[in-house]
PDB file of N, CA and C in Angstrom:
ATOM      1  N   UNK A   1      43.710  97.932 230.009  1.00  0.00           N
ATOM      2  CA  UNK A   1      42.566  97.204 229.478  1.00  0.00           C
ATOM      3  C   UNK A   1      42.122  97.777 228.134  1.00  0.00           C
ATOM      4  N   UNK A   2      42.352  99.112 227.901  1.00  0.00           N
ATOM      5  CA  UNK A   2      42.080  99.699 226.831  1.00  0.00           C
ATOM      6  C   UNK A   2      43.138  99.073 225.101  1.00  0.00           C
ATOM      7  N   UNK A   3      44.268  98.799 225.672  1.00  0.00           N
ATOM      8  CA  UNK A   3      45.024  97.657 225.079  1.00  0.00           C
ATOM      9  C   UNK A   3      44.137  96.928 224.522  1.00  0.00           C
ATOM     10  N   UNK A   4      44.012  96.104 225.463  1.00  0.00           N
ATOM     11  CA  UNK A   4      43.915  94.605 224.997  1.00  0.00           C
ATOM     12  C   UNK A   4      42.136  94.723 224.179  1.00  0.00           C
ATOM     13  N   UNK A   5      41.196  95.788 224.471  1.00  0.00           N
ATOM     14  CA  UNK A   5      39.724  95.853 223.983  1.00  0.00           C
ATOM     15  C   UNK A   5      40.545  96.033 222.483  1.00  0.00           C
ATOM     16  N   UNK A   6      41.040  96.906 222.179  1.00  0.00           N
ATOM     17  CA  UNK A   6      41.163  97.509 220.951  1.00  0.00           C
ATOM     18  C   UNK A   6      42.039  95.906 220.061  1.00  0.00           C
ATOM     19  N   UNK A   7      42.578  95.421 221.002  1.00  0.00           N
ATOM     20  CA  UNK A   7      43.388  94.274 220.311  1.00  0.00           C
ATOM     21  C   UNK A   7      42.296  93.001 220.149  1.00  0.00           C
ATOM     22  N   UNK A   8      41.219  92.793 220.929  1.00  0.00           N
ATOM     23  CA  UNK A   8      40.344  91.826 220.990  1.00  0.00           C
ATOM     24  C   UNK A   8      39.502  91.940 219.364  1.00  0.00           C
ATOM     25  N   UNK A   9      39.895  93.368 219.219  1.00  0.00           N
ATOM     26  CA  UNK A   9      39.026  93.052 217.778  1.00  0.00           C
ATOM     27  C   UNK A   9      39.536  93.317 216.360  1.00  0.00           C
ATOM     28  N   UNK A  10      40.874  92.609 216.262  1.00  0.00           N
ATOM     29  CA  UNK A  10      41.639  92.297 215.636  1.00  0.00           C
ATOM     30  C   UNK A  10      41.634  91.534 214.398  1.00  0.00           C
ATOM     31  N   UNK A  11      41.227  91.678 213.086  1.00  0.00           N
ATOM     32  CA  UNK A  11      40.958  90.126 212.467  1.00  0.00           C
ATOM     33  C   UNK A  11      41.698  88.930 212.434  1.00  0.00           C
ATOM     34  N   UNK A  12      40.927  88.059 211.751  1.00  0.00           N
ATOM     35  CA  UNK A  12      42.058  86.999 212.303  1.00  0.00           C
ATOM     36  C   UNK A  12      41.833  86.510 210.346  1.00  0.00           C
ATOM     37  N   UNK A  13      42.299  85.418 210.114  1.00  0.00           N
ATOM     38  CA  UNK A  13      42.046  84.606 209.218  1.00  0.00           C
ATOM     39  C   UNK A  13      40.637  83.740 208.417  1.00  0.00           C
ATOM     40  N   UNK A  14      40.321  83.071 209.827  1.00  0.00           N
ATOM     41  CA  UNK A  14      39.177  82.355 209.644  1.00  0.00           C
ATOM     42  C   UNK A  14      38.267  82.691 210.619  1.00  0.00           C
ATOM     43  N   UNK A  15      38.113  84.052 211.413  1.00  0.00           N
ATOM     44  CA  UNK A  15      37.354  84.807 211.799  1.00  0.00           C
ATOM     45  C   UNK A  15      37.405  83.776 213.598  1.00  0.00           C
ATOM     46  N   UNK A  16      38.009  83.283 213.957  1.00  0.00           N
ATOM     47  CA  UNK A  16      38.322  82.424 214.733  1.00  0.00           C
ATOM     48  C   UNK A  16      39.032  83.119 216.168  1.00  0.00           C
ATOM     49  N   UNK A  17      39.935  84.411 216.267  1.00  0.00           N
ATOM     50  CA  UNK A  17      40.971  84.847 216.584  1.00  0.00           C
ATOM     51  C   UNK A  17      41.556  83.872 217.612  1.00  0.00           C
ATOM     52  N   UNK A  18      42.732  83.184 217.614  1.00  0.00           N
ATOM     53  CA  UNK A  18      43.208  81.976 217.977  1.00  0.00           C
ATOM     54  C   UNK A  18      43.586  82.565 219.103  1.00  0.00           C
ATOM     55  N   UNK A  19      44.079  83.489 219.244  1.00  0.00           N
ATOM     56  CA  UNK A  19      45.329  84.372 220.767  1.00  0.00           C
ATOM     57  C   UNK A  19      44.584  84.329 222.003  1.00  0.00           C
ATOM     58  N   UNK A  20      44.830  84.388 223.018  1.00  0.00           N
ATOM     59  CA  UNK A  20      44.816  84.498 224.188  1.00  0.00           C
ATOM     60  C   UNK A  20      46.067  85.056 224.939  1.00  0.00           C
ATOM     61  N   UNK A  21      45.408  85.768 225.890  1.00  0.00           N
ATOM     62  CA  UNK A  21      46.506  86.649 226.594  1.00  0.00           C
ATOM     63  C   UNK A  21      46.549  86.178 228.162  1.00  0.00           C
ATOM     64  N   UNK A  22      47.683  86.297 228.775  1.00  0.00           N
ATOM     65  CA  UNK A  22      48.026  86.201 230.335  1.00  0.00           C
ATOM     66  C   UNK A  22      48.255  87.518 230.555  1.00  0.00           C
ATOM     67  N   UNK A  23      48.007  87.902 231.357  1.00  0.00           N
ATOM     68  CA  UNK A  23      48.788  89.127 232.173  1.00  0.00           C
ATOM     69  C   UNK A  23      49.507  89.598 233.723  1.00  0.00           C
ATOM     70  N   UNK A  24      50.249  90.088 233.421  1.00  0.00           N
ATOM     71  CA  UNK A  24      51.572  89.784 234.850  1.00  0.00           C
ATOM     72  C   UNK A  24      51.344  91.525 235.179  1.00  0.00           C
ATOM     73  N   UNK A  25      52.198  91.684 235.825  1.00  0.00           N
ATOM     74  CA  UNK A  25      52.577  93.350 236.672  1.00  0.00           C
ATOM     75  C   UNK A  25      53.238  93.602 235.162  1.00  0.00           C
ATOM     76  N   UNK A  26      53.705  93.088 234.111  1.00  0.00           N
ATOM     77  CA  UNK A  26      54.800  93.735 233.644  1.00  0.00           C
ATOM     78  C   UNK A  26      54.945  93.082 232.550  1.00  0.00           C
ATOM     79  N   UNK A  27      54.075  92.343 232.314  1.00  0.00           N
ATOM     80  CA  UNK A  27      53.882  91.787 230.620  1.00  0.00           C
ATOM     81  C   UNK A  27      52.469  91.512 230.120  1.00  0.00           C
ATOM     82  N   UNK A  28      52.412  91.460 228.891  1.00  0.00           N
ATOM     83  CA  UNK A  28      51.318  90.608 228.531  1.00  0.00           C
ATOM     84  C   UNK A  28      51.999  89.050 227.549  1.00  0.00           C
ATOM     85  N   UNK A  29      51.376  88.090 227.526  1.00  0.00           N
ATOM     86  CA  UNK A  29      51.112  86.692 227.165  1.00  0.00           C
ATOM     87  C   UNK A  29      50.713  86.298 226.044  1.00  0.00           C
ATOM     88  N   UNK A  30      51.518  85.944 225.078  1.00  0.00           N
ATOM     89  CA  UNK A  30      50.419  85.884 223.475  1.00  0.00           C
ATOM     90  C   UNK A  30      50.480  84.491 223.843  1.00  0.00           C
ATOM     91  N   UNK A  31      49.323  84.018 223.533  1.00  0.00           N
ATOM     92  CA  UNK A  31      49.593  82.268 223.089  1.00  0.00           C
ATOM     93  C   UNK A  31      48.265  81.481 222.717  1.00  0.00           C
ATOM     94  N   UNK A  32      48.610  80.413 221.575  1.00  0.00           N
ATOM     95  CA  UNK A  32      47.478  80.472 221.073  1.00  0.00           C
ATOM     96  C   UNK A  32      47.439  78.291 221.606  1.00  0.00           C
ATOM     97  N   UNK A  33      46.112  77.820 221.661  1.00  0.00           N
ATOM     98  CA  UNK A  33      45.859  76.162 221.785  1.00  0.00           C
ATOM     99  C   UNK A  33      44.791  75.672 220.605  1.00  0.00           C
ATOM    100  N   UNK A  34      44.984  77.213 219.435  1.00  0.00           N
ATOM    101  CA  UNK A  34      44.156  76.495 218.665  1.00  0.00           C
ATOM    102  C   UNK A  34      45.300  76.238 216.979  1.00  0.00           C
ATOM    103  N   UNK A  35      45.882  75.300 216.330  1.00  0.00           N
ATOM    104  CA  UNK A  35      46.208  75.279 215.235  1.00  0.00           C
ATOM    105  C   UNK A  35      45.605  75.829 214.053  1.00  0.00           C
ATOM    106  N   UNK A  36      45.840  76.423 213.082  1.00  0.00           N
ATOM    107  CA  UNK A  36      45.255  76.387 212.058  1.00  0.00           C
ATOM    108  C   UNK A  36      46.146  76.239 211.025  1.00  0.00           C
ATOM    109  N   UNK A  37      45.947  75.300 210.417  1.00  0.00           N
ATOM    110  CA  UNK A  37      46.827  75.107 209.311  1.00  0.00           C
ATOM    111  C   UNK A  37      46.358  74.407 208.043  1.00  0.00           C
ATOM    112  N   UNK A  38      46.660  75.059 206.928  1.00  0.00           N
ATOM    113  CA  UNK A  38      45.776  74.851 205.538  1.00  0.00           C
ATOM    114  C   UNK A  38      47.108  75.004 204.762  1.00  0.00           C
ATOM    115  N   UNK A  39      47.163  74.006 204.043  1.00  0.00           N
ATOM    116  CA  UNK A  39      48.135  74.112 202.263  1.00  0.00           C
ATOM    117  C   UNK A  39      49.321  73.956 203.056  1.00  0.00           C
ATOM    118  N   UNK A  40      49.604  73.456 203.847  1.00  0.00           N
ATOM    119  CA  UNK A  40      50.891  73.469 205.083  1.00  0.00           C
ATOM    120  C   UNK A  40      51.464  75.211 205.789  1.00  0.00           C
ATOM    121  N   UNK A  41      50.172  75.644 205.961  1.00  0.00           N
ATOM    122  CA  UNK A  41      50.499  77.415 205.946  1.00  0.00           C
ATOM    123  C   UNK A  41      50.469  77.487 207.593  1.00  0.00           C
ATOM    124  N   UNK A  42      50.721  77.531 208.612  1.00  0.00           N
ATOM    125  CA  UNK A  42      50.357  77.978 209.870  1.00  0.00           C
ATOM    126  C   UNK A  42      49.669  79.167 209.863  1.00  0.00           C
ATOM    127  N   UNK A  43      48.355  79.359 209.588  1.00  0.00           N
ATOM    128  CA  UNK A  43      47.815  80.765 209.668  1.00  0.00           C
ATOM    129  C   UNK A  43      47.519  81.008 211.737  1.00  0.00           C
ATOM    130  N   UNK A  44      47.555  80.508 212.297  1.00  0.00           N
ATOM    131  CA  UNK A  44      47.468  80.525 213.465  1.00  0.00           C
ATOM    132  C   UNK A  44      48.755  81.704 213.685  1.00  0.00           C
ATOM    133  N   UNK A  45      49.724  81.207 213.143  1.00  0.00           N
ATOM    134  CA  UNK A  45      50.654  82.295 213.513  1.00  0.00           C
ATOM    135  C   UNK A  45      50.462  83.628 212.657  1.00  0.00           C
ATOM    136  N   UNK A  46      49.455  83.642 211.748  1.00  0.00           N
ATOM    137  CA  UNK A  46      49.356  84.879 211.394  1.00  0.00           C
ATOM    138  C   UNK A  46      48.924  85.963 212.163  1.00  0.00           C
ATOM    139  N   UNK A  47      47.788  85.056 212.373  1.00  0.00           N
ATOM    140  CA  UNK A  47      46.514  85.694 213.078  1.00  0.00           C
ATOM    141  C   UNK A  47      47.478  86.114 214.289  1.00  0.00           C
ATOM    142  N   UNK A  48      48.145  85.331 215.162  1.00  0.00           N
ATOM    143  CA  UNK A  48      48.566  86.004 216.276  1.00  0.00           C
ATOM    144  C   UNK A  48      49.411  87.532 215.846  1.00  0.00           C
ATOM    145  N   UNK A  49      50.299  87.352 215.345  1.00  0.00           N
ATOM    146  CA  UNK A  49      51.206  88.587 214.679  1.00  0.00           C
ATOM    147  C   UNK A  49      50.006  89.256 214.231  1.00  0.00           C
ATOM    148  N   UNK A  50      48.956  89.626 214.073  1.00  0.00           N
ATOM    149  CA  UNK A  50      48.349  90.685 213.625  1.00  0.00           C
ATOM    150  C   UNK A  50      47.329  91.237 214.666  1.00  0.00           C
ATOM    151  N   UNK A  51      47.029  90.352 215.672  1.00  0.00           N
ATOM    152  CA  UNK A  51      46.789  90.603 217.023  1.00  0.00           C
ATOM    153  C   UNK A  51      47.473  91.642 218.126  1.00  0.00           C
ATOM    154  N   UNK A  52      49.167  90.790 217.342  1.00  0.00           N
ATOM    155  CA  UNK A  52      50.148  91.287 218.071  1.00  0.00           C
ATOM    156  C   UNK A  52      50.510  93.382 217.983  1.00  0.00           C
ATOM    157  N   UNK A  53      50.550  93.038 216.646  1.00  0.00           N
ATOM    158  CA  UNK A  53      50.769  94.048 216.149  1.00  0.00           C
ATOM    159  C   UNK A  53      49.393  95.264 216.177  1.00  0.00           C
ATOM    160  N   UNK A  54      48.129  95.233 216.760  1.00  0.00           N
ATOM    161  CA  UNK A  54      47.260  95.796 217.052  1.00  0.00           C
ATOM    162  C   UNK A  54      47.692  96.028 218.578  1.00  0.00           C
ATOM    163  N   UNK A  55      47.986  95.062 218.964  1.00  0.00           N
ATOM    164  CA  UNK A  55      48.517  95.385 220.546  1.00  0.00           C
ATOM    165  C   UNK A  55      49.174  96.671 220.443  1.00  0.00           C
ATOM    166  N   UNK A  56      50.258  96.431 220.081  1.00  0.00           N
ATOM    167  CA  UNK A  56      51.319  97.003 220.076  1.00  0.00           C
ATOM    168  C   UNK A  56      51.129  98.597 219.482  1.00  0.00           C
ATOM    169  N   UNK A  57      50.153  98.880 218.514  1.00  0.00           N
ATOM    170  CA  UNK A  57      49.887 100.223 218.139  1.00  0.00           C
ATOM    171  C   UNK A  57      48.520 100.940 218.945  1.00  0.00           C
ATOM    172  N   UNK A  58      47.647 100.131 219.754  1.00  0.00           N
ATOM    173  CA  UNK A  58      47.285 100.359 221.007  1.00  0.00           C
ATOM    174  C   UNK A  58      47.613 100.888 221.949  1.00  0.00           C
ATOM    175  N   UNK A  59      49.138  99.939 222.431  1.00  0.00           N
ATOM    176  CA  UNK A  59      49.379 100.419 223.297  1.00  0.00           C
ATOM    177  C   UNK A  59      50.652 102.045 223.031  1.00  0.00           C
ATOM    178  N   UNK A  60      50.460 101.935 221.936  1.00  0.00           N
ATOM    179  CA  UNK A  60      51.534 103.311 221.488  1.00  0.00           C
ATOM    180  C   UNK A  60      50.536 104.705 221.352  1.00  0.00           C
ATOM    181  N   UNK A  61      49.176 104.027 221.285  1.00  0.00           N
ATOM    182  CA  UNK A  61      48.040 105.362 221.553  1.00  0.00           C
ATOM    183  C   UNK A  61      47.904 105.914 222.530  1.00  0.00           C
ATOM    184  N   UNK A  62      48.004 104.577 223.270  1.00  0.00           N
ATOM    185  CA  UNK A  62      47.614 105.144 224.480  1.00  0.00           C
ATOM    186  C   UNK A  62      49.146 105.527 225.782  1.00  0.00           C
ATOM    187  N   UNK A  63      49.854 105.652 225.168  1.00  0.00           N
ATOM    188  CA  UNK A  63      51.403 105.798 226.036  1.00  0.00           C
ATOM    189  C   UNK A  63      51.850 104.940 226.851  1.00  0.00           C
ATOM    190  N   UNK A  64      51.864 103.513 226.423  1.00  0.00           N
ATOM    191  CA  UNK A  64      52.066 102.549 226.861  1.00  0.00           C
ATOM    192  C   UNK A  64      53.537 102.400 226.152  1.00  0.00           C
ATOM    193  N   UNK A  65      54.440 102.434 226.299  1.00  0.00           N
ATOM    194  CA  UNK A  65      55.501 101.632 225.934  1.00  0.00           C
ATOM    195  C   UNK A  65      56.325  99.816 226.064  1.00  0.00           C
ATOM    196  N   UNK A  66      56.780  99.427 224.960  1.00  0.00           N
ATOM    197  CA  UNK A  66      56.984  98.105 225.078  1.00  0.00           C
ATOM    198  C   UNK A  66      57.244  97.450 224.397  1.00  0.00           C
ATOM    199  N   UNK A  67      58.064  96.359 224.536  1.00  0.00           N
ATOM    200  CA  UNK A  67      58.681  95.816 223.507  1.00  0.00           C
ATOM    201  C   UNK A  67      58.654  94.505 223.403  1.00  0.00           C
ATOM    202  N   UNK A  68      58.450  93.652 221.928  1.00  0.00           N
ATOM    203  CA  UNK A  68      57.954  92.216 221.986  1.00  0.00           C
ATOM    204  C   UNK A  68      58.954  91.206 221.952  1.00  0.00           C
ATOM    205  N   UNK A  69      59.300  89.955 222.688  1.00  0.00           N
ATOM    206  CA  UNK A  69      59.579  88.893 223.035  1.00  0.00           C
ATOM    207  C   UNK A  69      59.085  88.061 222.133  1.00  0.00           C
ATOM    208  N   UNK A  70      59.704  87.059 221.099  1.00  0.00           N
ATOM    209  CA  UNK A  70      58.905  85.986 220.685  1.00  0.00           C
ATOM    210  C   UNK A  70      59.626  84.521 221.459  1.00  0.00           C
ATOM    211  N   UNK A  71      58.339  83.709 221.847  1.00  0.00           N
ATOM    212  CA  UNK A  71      58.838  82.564 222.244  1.00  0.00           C
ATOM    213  C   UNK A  71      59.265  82.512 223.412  1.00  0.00           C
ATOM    214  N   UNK A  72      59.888  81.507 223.484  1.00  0.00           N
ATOM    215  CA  UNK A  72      61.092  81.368 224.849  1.00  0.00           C
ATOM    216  C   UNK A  72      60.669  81.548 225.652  1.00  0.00           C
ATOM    217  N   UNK A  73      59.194  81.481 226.437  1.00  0.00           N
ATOM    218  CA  UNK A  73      58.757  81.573 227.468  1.00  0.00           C
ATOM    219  C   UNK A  73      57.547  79.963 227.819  1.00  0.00           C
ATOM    220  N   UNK A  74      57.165  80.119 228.794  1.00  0.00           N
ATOM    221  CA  UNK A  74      56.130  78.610 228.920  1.00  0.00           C
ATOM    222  C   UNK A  74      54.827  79.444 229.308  1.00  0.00           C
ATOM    223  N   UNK A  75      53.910  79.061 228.925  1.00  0.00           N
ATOM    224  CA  UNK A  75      52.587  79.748 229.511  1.00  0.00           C
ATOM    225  C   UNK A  75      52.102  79.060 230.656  1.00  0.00           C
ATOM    226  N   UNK A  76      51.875  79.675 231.940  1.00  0.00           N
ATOM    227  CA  UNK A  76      51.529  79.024 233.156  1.00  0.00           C
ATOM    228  C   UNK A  76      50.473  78.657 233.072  1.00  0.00           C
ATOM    229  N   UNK A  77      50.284  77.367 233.680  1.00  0.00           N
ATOM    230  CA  UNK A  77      48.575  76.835 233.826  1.00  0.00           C
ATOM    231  C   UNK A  77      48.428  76.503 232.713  1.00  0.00           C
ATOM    232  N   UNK A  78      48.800  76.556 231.061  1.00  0.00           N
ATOM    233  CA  UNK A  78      48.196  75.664 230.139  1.00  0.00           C
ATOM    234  C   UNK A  78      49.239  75.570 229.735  1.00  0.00           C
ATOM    235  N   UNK A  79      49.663  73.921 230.038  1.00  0.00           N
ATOM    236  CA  UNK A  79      50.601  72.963 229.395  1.00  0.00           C
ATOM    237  C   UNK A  79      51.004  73.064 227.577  1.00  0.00           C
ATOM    238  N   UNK A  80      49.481  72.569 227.009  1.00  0.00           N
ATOM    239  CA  UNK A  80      49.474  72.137 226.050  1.00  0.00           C
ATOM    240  C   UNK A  80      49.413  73.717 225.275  1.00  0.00           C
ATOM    241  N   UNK A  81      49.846  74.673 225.670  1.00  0.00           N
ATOM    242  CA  UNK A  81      49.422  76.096 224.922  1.00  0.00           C
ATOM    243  C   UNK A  81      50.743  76.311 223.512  1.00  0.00           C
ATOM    244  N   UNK A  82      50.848  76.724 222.641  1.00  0.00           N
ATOM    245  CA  UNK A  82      52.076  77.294 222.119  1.00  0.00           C
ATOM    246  C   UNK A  82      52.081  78.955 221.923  1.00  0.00           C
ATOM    247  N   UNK A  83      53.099  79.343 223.201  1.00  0.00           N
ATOM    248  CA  UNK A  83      53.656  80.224 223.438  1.00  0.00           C
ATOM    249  C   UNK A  83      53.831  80.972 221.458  1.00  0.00           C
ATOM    250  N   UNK A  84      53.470  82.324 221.998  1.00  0.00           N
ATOM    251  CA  UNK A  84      53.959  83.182 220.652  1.00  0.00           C
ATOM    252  C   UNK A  84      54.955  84.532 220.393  1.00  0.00           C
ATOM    253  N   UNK A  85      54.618  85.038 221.670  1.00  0.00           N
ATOM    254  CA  UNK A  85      55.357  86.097 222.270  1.00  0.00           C
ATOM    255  C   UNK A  85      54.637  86.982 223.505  1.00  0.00           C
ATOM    256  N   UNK A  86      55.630  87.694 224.342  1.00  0.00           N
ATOM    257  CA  UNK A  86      55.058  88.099 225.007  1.00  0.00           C
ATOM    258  C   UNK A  86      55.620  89.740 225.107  1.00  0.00           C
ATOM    259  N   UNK A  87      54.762  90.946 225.340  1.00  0.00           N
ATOM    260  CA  UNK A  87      55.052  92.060 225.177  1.00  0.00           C
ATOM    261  C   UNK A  87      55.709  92.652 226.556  1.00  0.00           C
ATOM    262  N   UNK A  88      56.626  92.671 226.322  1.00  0.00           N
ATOM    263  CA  UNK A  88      57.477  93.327 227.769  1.00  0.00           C
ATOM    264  C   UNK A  88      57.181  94.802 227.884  1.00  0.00           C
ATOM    265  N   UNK A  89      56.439  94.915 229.191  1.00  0.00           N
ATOM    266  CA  UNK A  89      55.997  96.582 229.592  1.00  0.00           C
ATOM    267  C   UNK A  89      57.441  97.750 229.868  1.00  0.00           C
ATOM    268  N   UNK A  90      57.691  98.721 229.192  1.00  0.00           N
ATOM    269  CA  UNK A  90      58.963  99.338 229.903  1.00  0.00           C
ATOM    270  C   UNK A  90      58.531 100.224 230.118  1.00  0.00           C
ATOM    271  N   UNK A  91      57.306 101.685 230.016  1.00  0.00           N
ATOM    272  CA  UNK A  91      56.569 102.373 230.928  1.00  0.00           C
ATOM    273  C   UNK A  91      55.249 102.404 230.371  1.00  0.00           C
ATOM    274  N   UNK A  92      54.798 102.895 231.276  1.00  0.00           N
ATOM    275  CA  UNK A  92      52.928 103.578 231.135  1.00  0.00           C
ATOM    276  C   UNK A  92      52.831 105.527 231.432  1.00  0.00           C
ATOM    277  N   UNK A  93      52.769 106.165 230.640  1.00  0.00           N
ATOM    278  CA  UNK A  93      52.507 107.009 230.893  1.00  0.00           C
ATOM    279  C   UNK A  93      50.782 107.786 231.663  1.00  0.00           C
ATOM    280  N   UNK A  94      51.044 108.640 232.372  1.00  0.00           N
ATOM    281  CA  UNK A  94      49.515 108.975 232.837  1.00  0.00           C
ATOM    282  C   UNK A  94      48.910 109.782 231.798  1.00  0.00           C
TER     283      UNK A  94
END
C-alpha cells in the first residue's frame, strides 16, 4: 500500500491523474477510462507512464521487486477501460 500512496501522488498533465489500479496476489493493474487528447497528443498515456514509473521507484524503495507488462491484458469488471500495463510482482522483501 505504501506503493501505490507514494504513486497516487504522481503528477499528471492536466492535474486530472487518469490511472487506476486493480490489484491481484501478484500484480498491479494500470488502466486508464479517461482520454486525454490535445493537438492529436494522447497525454493520457503520459500521465499513466509517469504514474507508472513512480510505481515502480516506490516499489524499489521499499524492496518490492518487479517488472512491467504493457498491454495485452483485459481489465476485469470494466469493459470499456484501456488497459496500459500491468506490474508483475517477482518478490517483496521484509
Amino acid at each position: 500500500m505504501r506503493v501505490l500512496e507514494a504513486t497516487r501522488w504522481a503528477p499528471s498533465w492536466k492535474n486530472k491523474q487518469p490511472w487506476r489500479f486493480i490489484l491481484t496476489a501478484r500484480e498491479v493493474l494500470v488502466y486508464t477510462q479517461m482520454r486525454q487528447v490535445k493537438e492529436e497528443k494522447d497525454y493520457h498515456l503520459l500521465d499513466c507512464g509517469i504514474a507508472m514509473v513512480h510505481l515502480h521507484l516506490a516499489a524499489i524503495a521499499t524492496g518490492v521487486t518487479g517488472r512491467w507488462e504493457l498491454a495485452g491484458f483485459e481489465v476485469p469488471g470494466a469493459p470499456d477501460a484501456e488497459p496500459i500495463g500491468r506490474y508483475l510482482l517477482e518478490s517483496v522483501s521484509s
